[in-house]
ModelCIF file with pLDDT and N, C-alpha, C, O atoms, coordinates in Angstrom:
data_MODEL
#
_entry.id   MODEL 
#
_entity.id                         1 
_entity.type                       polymer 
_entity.pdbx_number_of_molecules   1 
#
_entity_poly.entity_id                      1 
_entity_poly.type                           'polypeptide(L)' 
_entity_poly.nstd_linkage                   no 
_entity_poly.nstd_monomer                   no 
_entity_poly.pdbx_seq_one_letter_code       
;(UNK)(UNK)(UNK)(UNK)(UNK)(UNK)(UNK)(UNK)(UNK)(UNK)(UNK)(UNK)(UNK)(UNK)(UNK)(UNK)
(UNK)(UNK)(UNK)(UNK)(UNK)(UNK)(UNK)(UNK)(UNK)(UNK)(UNK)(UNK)(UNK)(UNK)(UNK)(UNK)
(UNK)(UNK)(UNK)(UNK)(UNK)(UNK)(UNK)(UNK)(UNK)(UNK)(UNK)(UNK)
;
_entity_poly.pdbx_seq_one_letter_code_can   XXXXXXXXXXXXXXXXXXXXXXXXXXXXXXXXXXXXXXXXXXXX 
_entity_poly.pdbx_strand_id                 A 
#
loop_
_entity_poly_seq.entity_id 
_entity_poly_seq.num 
_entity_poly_seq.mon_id 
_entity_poly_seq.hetero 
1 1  UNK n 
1 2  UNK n 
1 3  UNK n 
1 4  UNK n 
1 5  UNK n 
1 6  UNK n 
1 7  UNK n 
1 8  UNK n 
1 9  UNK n 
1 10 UNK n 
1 11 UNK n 
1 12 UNK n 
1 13 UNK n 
1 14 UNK n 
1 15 UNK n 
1 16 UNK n 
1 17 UNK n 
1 18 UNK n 
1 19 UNK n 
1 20 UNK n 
1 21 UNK n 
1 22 UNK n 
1 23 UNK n 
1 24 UNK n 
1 25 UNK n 
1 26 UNK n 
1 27 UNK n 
1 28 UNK n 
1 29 UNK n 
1 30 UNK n 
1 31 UNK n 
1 32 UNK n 
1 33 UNK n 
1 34 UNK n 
1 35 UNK n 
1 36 UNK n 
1 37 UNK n 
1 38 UNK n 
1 39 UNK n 
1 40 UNK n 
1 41 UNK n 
1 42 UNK n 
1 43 UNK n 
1 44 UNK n 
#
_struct_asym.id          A 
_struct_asym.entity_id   1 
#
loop_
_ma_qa_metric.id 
_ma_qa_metric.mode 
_ma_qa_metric.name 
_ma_qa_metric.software_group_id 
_ma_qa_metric.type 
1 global pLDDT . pLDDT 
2 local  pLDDT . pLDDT 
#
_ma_qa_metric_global.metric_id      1 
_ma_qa_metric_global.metric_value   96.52 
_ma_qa_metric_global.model_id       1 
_ma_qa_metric_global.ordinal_id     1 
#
loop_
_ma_qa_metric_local.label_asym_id 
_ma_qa_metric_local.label_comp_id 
_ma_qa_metric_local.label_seq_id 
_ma_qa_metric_local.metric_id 
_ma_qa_metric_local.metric_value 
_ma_qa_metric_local.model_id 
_ma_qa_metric_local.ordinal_id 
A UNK 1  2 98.00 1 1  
A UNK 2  2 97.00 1 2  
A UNK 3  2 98.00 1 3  
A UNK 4  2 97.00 1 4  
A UNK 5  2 95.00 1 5  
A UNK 6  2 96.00 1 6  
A UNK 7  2 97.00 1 7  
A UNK 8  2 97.00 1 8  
A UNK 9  2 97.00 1 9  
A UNK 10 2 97.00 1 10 
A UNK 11 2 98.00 1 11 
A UNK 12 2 98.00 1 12 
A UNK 13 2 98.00 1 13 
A UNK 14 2 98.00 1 14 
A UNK 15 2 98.00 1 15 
A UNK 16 2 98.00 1 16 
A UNK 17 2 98.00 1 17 
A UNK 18 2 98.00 1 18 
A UNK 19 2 97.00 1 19 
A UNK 20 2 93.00 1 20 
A UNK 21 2 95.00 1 21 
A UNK 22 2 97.00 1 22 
A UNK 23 2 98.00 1 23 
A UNK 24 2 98.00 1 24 
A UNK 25 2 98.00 1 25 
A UNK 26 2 98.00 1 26 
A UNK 27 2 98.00 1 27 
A UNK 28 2 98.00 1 28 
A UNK 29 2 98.00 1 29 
A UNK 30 2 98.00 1 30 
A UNK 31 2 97.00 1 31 
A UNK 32 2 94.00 1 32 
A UNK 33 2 82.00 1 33 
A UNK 34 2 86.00 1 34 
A UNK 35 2 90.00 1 35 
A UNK 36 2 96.00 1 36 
A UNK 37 2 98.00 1 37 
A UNK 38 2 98.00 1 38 
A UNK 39 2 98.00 1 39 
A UNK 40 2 98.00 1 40 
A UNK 41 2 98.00 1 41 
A UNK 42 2 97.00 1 42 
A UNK 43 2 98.00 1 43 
A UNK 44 2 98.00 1 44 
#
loop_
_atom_site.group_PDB 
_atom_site.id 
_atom_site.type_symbol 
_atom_site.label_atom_id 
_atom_site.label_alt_id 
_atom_site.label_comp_id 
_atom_site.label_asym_id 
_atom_site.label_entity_id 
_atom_site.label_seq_id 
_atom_site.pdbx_PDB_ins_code 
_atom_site.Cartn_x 
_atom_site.Cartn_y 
_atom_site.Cartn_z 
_atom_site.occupancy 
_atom_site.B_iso_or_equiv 
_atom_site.pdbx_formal_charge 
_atom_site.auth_seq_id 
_atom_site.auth_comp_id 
_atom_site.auth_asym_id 
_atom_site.auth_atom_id 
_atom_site.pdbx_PDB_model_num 
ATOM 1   N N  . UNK A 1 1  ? 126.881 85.238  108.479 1.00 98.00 ? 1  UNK A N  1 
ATOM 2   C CA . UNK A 1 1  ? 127.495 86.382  107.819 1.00 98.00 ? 1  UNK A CA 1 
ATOM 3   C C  . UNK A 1 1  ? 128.208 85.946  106.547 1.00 98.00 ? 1  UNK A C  1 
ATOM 4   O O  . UNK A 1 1  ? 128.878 84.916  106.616 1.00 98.00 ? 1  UNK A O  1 
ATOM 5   N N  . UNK A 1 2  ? 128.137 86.703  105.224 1.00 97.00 ? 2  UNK A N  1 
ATOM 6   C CA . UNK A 1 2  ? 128.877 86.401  104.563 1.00 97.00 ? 2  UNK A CA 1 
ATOM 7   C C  . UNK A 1 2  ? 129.023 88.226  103.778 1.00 97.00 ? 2  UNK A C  1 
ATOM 8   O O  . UNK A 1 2  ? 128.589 89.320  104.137 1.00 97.00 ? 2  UNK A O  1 
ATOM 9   N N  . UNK A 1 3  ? 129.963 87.698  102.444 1.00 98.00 ? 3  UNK A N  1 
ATOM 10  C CA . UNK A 1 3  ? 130.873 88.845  101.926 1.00 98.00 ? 3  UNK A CA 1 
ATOM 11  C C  . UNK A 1 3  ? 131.678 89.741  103.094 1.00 98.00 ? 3  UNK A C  1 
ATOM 12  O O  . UNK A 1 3  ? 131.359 90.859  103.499 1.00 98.00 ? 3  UNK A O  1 
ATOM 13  N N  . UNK A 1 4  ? 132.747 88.970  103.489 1.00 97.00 ? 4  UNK A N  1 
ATOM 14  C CA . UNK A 1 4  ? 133.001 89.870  104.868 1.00 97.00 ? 4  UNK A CA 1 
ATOM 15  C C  . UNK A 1 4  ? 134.587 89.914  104.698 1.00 97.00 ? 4  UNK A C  1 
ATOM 16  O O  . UNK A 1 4  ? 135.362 88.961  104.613 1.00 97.00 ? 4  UNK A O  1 
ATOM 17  N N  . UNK A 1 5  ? 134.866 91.338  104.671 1.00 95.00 ? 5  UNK A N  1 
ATOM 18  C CA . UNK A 1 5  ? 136.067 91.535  104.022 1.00 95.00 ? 5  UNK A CA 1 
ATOM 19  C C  . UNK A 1 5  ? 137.284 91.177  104.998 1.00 95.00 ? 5  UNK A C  1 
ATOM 20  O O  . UNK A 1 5  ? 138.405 90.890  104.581 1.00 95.00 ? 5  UNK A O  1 
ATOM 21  N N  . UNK A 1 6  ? 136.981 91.220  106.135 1.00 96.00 ? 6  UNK A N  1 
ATOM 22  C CA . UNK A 1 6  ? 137.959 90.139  107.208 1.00 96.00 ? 6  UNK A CA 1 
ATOM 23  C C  . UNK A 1 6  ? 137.634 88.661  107.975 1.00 96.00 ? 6  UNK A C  1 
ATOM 24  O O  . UNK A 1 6  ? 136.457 88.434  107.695 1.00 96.00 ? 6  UNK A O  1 
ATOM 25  N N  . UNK A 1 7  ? 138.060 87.748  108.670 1.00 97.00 ? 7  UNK A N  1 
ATOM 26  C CA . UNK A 1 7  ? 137.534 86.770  109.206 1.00 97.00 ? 7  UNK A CA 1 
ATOM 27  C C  . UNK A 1 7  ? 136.561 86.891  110.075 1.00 97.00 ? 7  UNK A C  1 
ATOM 28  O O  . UNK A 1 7  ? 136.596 87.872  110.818 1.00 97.00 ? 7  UNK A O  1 
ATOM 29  N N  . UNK A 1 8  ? 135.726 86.162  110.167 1.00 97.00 ? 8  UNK A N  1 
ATOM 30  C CA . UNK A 1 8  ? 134.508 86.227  110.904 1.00 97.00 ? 8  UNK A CA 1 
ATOM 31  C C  . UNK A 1 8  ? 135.210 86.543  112.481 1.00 97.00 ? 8  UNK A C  1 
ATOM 32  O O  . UNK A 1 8  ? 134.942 87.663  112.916 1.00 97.00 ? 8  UNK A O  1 
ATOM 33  N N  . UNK A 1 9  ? 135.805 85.940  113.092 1.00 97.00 ? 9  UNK A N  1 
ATOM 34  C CA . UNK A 1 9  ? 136.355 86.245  114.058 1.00 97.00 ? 9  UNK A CA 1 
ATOM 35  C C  . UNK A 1 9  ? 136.951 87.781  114.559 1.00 97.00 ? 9  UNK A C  1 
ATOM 36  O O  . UNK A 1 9  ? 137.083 88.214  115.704 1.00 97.00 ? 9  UNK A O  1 
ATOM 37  N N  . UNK A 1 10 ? 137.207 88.322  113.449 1.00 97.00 ? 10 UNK A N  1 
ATOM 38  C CA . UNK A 1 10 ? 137.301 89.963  113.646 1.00 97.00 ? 10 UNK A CA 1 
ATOM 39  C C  . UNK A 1 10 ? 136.437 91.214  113.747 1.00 97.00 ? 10 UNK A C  1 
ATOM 40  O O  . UNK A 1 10 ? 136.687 92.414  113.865 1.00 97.00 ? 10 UNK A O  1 
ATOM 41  N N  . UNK A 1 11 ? 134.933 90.223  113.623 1.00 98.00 ? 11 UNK A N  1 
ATOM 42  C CA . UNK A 1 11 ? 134.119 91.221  113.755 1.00 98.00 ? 11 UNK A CA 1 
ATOM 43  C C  . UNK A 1 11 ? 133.077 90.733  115.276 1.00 98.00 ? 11 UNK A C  1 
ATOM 44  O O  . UNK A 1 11 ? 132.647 89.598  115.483 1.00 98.00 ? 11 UNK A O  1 
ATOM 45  N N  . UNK A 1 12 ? 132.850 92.067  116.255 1.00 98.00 ? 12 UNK A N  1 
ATOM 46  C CA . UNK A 1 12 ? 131.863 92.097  116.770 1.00 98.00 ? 12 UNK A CA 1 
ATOM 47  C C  . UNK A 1 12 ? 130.552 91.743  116.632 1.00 98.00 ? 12 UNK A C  1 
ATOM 48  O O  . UNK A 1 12 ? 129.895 92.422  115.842 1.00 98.00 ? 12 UNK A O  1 
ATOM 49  N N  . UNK A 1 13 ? 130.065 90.944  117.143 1.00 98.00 ? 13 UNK A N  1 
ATOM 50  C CA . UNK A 1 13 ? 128.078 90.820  116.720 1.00 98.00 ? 13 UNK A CA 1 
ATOM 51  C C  . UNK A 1 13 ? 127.425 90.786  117.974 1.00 98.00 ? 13 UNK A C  1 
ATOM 52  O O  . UNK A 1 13 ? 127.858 90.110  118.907 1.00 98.00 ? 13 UNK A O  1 
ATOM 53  N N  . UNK A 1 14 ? 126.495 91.420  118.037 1.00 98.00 ? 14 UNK A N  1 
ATOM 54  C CA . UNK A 1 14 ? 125.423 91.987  118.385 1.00 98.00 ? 14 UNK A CA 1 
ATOM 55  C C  . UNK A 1 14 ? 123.964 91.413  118.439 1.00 98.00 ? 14 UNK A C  1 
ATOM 56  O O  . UNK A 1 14 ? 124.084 90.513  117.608 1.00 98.00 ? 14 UNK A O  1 
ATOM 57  N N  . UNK A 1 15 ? 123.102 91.367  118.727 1.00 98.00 ? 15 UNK A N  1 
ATOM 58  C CA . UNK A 1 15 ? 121.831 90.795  119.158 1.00 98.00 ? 15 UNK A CA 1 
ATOM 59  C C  . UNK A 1 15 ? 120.918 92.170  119.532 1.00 98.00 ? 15 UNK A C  1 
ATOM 60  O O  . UNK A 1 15 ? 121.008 92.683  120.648 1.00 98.00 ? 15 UNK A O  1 
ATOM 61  N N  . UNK A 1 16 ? 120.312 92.538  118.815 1.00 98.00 ? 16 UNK A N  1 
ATOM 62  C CA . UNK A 1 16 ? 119.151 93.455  119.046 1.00 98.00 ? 16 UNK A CA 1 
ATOM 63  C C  . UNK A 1 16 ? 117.753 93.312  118.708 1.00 98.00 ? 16 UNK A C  1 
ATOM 64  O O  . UNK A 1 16 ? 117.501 92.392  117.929 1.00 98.00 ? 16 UNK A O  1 
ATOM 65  N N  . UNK A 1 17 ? 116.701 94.078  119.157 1.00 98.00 ? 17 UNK A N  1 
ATOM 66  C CA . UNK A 1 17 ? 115.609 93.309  119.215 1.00 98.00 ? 17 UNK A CA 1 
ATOM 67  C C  . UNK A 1 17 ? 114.390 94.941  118.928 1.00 98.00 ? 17 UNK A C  1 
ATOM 68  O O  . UNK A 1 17 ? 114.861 96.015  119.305 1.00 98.00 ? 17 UNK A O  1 
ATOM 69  N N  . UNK A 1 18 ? 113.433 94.948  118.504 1.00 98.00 ? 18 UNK A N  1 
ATOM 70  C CA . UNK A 1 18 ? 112.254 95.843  118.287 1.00 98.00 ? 18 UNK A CA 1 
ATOM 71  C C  . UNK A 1 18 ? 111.044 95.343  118.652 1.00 98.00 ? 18 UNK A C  1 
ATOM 72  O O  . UNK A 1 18 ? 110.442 94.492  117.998 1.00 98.00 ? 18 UNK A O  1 
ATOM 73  N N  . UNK A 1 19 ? 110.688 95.792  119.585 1.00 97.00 ? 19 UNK A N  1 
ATOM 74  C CA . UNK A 1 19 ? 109.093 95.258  119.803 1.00 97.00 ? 19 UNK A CA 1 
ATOM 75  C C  . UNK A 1 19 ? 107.923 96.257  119.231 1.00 97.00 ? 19 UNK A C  1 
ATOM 76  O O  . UNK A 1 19 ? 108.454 97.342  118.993 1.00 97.00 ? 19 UNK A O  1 
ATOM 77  N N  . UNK A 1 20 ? 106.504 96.283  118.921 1.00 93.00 ? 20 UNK A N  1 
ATOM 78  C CA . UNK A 1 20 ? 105.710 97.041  118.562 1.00 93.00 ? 20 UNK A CA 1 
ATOM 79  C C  . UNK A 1 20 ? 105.419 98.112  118.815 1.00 93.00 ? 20 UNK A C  1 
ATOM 80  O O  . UNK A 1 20 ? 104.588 98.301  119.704 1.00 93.00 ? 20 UNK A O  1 
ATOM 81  N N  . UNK A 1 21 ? 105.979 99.146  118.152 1.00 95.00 ? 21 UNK A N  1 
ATOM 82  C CA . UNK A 1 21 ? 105.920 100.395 119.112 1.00 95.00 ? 21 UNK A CA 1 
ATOM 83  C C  . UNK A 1 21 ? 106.777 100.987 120.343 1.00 95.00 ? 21 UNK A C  1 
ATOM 84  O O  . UNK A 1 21 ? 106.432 101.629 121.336 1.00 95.00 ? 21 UNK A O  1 
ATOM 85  N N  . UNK A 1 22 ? 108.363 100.398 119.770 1.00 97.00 ? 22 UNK A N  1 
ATOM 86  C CA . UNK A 1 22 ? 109.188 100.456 120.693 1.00 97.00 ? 22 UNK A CA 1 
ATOM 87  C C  . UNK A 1 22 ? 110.606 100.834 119.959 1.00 97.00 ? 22 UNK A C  1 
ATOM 88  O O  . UNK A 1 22 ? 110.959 100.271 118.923 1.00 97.00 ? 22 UNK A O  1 
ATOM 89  N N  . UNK A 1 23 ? 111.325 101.777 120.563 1.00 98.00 ? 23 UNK A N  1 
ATOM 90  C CA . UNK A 1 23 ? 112.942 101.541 120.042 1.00 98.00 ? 23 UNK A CA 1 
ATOM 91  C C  . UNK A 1 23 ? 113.028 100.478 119.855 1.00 98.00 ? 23 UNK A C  1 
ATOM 92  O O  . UNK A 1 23 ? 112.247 99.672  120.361 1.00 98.00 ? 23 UNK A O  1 
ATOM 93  N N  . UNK A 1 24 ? 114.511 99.965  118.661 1.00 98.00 ? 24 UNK A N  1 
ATOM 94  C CA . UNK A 1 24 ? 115.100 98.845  118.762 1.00 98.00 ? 24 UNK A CA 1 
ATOM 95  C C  . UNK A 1 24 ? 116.202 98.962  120.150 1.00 98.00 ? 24 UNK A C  1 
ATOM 96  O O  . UNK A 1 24 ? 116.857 99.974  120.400 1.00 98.00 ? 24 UNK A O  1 
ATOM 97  N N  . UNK A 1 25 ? 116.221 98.064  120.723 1.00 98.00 ? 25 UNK A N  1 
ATOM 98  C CA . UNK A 1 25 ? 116.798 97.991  122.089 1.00 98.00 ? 25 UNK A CA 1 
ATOM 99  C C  . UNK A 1 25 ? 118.485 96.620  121.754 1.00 98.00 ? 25 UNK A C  1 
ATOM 100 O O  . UNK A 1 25 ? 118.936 95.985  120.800 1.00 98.00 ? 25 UNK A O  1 
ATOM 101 N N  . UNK A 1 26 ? 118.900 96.872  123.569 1.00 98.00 ? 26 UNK A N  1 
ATOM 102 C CA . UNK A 1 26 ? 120.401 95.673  122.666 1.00 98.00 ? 26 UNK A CA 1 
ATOM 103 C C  . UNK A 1 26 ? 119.526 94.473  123.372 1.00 98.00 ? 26 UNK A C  1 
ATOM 104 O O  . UNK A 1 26 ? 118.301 94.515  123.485 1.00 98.00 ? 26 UNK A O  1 
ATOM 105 N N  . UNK A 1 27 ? 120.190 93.619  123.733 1.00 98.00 ? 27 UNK A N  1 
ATOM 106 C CA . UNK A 1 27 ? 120.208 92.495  123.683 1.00 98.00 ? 27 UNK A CA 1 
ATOM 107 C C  . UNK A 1 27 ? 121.480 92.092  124.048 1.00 98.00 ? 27 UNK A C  1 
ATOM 108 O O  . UNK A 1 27 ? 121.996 92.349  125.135 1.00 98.00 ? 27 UNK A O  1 
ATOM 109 N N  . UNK A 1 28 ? 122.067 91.368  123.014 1.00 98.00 ? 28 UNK A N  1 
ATOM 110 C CA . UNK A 1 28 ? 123.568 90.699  123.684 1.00 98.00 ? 28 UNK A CA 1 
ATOM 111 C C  . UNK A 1 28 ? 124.492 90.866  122.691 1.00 98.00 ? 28 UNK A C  1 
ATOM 112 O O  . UNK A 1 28 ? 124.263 90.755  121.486 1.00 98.00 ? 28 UNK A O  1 
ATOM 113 N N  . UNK A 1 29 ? 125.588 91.146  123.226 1.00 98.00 ? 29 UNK A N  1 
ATOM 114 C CA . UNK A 1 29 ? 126.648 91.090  122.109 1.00 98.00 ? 29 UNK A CA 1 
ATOM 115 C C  . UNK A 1 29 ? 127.981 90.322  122.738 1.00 98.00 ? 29 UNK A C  1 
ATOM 116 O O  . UNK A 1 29 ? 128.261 90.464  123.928 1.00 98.00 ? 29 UNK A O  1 
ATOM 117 N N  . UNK A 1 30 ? 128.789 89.490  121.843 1.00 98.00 ? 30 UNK A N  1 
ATOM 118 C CA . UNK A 1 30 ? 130.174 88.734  121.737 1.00 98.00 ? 30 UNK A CA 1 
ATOM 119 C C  . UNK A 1 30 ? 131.167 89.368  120.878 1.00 98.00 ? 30 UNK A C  1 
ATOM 120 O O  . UNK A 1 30 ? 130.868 89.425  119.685 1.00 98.00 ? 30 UNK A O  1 
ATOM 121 N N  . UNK A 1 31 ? 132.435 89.922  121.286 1.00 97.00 ? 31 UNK A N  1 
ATOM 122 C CA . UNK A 1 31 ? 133.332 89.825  121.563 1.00 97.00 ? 31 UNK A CA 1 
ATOM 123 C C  . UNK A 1 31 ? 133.591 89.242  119.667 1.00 97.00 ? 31 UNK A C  1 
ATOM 124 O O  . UNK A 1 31 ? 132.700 88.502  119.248 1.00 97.00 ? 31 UNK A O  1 
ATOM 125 N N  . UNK A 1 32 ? 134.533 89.528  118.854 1.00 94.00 ? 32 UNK A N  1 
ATOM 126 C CA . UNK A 1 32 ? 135.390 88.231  117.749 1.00 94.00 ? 32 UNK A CA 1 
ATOM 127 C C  . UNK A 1 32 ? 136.209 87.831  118.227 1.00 94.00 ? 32 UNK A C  1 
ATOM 128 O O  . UNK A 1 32 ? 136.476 86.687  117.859 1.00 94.00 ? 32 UNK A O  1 
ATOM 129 N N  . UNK A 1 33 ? 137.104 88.421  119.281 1.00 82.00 ? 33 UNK A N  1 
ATOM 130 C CA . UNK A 1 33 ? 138.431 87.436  119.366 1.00 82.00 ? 33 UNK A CA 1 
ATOM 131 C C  . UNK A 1 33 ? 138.640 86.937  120.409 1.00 82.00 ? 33 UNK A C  1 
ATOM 132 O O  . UNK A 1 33 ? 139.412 85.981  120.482 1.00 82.00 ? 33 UNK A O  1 
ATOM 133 N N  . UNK A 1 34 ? 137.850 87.573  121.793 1.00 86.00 ? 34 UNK A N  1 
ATOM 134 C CA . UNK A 1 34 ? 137.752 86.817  122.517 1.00 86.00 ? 34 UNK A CA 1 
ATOM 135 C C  . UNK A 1 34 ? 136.720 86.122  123.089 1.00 86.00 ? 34 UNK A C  1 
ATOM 136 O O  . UNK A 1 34 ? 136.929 85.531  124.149 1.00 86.00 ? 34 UNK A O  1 
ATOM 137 N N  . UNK A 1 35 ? 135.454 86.087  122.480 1.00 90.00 ? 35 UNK A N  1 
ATOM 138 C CA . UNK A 1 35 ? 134.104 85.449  122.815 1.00 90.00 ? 35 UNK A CA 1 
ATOM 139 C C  . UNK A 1 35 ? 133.491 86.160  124.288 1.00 90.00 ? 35 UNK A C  1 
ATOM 140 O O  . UNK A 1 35 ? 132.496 85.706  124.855 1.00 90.00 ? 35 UNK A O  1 
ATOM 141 N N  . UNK A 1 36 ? 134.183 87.218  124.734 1.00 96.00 ? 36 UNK A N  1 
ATOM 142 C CA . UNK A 1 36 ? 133.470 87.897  125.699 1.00 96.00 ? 36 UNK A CA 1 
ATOM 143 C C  . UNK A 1 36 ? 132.050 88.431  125.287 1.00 96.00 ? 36 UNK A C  1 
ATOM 144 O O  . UNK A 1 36 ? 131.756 89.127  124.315 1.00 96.00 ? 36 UNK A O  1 
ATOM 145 N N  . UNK A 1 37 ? 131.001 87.769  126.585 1.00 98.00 ? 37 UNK A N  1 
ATOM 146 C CA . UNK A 1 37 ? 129.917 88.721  125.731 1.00 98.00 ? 37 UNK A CA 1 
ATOM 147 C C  . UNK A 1 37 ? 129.603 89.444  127.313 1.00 98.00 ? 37 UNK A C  1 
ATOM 148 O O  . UNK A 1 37 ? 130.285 89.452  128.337 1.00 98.00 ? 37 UNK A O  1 
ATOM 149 N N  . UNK A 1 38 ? 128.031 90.131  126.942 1.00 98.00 ? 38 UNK A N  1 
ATOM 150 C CA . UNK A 1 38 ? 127.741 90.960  127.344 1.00 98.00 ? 38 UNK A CA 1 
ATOM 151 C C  . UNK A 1 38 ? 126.356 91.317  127.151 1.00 98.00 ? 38 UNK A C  1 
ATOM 152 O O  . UNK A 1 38 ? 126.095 91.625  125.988 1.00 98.00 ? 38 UNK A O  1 
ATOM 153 N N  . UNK A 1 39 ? 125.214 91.370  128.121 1.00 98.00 ? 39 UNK A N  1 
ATOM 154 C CA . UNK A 1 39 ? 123.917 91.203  127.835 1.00 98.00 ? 39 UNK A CA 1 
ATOM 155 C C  . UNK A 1 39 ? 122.838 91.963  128.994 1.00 98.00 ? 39 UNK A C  1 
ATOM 156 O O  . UNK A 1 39 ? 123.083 92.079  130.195 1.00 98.00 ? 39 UNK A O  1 
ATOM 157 N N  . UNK A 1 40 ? 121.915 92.314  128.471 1.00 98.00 ? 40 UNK A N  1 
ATOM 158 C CA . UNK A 1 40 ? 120.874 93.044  128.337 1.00 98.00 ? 40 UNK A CA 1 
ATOM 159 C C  . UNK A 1 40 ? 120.185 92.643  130.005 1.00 98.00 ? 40 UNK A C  1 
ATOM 160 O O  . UNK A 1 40 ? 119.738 91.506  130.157 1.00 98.00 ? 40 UNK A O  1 
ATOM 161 N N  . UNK A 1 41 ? 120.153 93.398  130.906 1.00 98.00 ? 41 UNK A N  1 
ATOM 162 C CA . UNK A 1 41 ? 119.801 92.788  132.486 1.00 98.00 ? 41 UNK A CA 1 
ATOM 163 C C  . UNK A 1 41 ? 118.846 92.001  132.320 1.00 98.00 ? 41 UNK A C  1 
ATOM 164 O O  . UNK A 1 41 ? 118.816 90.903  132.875 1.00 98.00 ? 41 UNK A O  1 
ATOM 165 N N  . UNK A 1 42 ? 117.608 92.575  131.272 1.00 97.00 ? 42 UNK A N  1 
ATOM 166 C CA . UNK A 1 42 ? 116.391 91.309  132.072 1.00 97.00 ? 42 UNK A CA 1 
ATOM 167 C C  . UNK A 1 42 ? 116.561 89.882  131.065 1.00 97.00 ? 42 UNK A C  1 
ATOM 168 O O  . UNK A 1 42 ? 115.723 88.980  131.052 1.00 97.00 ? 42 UNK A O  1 
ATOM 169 N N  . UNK A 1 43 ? 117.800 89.891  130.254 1.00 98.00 ? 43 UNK A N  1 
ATOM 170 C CA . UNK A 1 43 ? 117.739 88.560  129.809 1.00 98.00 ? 43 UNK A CA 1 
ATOM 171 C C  . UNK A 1 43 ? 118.988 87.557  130.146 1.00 98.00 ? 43 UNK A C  1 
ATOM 172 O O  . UNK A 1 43 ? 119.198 86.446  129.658 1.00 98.00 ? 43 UNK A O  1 
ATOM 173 N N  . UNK A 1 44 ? 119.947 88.445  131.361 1.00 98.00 ? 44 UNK A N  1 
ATOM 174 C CA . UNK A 1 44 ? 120.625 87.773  131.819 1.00 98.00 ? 44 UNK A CA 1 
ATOM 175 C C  . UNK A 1 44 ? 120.258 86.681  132.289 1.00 98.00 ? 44 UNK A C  1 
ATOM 176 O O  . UNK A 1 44 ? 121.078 85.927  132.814 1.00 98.00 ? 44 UNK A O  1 
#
């Protein structure tokens, strides 16, 4: 990430994914401040 008007640590990110002919779906996402994440059942 860059141009980011607060510390990287203050922002949420996310992991999403599009397959052919498919919604984009989630995937996994972490937490900025506390590294909690959180993820997608069949890629637990």
């Amino acid at each position: 990430a860059s141009r980011l008007t607060f510390a990287f640590s203050r922002y949420d990110m996310g992991w999403f994914r599009q397959a052919p002919g498919k919604e984009r779906e989630f995937v996994a996402a972490i937490r900025g401040s506390t590294s909690t994440t959180v993820y997608k059942d069949s890629v637990k």
